[in-house]
N, C-alpha and C. Protein backbone atom coordinates (compact mmCIF):
# COMPACT_ATOMS: atom_id res chain seq x y z
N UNK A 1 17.25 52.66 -4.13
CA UNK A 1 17.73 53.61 -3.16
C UNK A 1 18.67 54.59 -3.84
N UNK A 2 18.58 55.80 -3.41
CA UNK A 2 19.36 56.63 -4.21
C UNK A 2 20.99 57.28 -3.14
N UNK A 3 21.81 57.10 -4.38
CA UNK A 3 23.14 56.56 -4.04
C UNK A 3 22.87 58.58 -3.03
N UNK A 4 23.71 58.07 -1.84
CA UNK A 4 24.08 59.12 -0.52
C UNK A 4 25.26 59.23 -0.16
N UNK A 5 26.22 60.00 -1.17
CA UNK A 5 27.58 59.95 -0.51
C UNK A 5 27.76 60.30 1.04
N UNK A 6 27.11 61.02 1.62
CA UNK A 6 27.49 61.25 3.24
C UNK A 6 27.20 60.03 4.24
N UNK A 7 26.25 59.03 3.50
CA UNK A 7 26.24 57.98 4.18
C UNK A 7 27.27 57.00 4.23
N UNK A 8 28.06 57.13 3.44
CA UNK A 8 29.65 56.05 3.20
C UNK A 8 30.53 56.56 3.46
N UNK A 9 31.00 57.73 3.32
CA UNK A 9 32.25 58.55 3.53
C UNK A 9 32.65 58.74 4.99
N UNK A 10 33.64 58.51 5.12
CA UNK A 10 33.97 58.66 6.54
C UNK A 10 35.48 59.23 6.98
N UNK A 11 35.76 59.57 7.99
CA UNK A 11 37.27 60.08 8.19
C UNK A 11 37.69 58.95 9.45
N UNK A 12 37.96 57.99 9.06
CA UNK A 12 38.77 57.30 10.44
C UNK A 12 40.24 57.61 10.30
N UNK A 13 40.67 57.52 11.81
CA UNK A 13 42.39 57.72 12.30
C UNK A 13 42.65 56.97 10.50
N UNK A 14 44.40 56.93 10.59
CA UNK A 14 44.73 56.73 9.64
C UNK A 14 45.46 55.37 10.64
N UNK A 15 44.73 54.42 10.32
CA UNK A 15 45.03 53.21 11.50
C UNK A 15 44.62 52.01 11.11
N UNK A 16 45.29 50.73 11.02
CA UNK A 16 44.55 48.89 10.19
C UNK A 16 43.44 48.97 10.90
N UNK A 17 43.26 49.15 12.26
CA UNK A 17 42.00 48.87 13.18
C UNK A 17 40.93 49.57 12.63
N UNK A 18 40.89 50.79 12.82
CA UNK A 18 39.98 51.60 11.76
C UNK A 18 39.56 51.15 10.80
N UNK A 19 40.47 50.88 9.93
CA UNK A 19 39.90 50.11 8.34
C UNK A 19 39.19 49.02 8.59
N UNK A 20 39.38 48.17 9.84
CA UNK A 20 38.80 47.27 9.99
C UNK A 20 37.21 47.14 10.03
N UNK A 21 37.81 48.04 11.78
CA UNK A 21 36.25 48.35 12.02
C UNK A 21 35.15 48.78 10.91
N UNK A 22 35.49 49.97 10.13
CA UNK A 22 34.40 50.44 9.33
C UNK A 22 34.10 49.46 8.27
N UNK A 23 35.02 48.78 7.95
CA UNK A 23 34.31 47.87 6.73
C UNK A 23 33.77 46.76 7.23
N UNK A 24 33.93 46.52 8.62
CA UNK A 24 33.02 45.53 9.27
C UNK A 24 31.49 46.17 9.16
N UNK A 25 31.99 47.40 9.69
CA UNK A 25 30.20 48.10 9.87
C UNK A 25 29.64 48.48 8.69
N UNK A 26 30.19 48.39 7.76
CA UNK A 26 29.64 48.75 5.98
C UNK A 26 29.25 47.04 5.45
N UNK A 27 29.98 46.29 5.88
CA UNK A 27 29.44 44.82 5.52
C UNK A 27 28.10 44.30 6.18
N UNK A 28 28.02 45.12 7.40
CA UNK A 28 26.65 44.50 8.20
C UNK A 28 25.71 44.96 8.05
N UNK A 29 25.46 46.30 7.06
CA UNK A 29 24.70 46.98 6.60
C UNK A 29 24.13 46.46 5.11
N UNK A 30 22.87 46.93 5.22
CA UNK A 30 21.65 46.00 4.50
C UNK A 30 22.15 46.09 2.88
N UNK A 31 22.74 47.06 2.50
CA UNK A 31 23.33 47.56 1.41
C UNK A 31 24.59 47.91 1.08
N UNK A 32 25.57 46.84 1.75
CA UNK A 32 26.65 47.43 1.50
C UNK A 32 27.65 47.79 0.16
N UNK A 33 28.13 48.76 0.39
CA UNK A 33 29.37 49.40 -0.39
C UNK A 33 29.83 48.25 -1.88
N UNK A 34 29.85 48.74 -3.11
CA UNK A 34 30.35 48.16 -3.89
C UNK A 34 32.11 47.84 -4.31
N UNK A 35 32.53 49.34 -3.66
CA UNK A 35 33.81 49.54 -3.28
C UNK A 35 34.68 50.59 -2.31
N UNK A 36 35.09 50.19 -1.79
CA UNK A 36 36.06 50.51 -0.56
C UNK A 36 37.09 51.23 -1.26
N UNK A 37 37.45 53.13 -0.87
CA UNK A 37 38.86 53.75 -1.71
C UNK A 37 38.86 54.62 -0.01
N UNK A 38 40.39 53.72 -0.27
CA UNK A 38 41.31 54.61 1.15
C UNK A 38 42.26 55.81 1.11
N UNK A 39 42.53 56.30 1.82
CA UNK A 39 43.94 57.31 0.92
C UNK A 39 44.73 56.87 2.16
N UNK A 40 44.97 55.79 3.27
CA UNK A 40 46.28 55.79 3.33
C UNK A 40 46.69 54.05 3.68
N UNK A 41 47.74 53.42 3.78
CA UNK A 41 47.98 52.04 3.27
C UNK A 41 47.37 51.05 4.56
N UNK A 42 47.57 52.03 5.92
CA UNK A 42 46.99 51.28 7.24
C UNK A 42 45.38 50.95 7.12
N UNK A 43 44.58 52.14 6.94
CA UNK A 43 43.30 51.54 6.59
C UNK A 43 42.94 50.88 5.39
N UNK A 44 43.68 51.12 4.38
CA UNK A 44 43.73 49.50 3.14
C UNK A 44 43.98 48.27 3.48
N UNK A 45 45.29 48.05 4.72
CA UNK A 45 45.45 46.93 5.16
C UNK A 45 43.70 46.48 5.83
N UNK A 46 43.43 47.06 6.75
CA UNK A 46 42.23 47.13 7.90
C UNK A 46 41.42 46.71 6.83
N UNK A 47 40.93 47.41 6.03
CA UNK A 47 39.80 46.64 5.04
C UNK A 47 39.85 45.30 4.48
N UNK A 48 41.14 45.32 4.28
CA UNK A 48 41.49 43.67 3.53
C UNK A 48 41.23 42.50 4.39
N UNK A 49 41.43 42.69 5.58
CA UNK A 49 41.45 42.02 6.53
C UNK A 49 40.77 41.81 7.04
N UNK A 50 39.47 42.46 6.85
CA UNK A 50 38.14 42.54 7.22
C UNK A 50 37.80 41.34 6.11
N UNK A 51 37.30 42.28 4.82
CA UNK A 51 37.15 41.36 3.55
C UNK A 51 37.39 40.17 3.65
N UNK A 52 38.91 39.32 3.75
CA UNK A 52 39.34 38.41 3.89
C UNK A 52 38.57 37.60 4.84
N UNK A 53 38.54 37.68 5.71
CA UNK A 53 37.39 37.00 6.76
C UNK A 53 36.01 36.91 6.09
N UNK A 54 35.71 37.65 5.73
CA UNK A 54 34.03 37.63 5.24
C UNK A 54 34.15 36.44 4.04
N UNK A 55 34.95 36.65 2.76
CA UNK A 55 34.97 35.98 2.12
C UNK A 55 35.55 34.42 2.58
N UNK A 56 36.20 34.39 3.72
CA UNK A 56 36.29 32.61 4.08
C UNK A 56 35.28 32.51 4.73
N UNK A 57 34.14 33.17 5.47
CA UNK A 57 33.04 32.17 6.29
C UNK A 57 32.10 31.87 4.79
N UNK A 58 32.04 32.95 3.61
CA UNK A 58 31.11 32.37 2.52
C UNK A 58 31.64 31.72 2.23
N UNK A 59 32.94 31.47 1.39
CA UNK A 59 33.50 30.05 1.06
C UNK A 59 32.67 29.16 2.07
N UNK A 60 33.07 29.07 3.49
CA UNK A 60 32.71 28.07 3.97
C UNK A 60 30.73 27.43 3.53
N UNK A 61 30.38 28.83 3.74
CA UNK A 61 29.23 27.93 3.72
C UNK A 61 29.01 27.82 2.24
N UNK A 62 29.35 28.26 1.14
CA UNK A 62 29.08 27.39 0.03
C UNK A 62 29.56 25.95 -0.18
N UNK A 63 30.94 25.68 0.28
CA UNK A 63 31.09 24.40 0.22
C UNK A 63 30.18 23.46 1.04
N UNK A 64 29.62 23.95 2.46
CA UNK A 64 28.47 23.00 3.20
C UNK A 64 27.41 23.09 2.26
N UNK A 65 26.91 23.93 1.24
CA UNK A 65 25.75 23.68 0.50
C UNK A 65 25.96 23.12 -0.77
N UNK A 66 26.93 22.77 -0.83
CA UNK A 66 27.34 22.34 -1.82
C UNK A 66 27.24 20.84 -1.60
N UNK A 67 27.70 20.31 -0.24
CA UNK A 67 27.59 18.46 0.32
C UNK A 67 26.61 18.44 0.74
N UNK A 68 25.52 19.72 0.25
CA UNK A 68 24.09 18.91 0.55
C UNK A 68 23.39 19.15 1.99
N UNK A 69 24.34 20.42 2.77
CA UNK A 69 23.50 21.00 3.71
C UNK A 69 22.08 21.94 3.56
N UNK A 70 21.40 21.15 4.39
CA UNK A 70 19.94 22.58 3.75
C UNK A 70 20.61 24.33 4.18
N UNK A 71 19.77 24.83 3.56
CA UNK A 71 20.33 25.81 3.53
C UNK A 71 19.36 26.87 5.03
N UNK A 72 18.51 26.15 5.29
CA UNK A 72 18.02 26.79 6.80
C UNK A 72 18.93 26.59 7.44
N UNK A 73 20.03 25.81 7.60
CA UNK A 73 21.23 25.09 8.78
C UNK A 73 22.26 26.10 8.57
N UNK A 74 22.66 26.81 7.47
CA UNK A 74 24.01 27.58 7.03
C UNK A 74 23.48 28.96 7.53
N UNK A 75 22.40 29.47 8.01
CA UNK A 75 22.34 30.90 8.18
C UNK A 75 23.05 30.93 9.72
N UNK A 76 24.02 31.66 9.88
CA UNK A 76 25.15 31.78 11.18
C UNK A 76 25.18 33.09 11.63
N UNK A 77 25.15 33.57 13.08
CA UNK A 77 25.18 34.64 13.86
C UNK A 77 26.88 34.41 13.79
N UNK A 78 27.77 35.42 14.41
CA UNK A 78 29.29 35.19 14.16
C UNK A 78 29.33 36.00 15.44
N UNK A 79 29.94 35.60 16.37
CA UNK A 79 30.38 36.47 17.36
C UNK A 79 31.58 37.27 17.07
N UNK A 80 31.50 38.68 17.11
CA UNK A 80 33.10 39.44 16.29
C UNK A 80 33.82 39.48 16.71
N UNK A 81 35.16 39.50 16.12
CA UNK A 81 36.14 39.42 17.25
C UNK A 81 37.12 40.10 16.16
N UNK A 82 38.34 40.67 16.62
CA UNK A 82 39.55 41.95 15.73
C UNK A 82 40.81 40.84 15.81
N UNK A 83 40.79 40.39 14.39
CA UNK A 83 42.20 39.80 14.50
C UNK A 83 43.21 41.08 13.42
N UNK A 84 44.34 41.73 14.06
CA UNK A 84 45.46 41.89 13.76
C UNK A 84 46.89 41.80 13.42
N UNK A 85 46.85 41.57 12.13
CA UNK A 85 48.37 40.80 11.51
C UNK A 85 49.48 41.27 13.02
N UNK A 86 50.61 40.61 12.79
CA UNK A 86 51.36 40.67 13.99
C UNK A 86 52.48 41.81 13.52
């Protein structure tokens, strides 16, 4: 596929929620993003926080395939939900 900057680039508020959201919607996409560059610290937080979640449900399921769960059992729908640091 040939790389489409207008397809990644985006202008969200300068807001954690924002960062959130979009790197939720860049993760659910068939090809996502190799790297995430913000210019301001609220949507850096928002991305991390996104990230962070993604990378503990894989942890999780590598360690279930790891004790020997088949791996038809580990494919998971996730209902979404916005958690925000306090």
């Amino acid at each position: 596929m040939r790389w489409a900057p207008s397809r990644l680039m985006r202008r969200p508020q300068c807001a954690l929620r924002a960062g959130y959201q979009q790197t939720c919607a860049w993760l659910a996409e068939e090809n996502p993003p190799d790297a995430i560059i913000t210019d301001c610290g609220p949507l850096a937080e928002g991305a991390m926080v996104a990230l962070q979640q993604a990378g503990e449900q894989l942890a999780e399921m590598v360690l279930q395939l790891l004790k020997g769960t088949p791996p038809q059992q580990l494919q998971t729908l996730w209902q979404p939900w916005l958690q925000l640091p306090p």
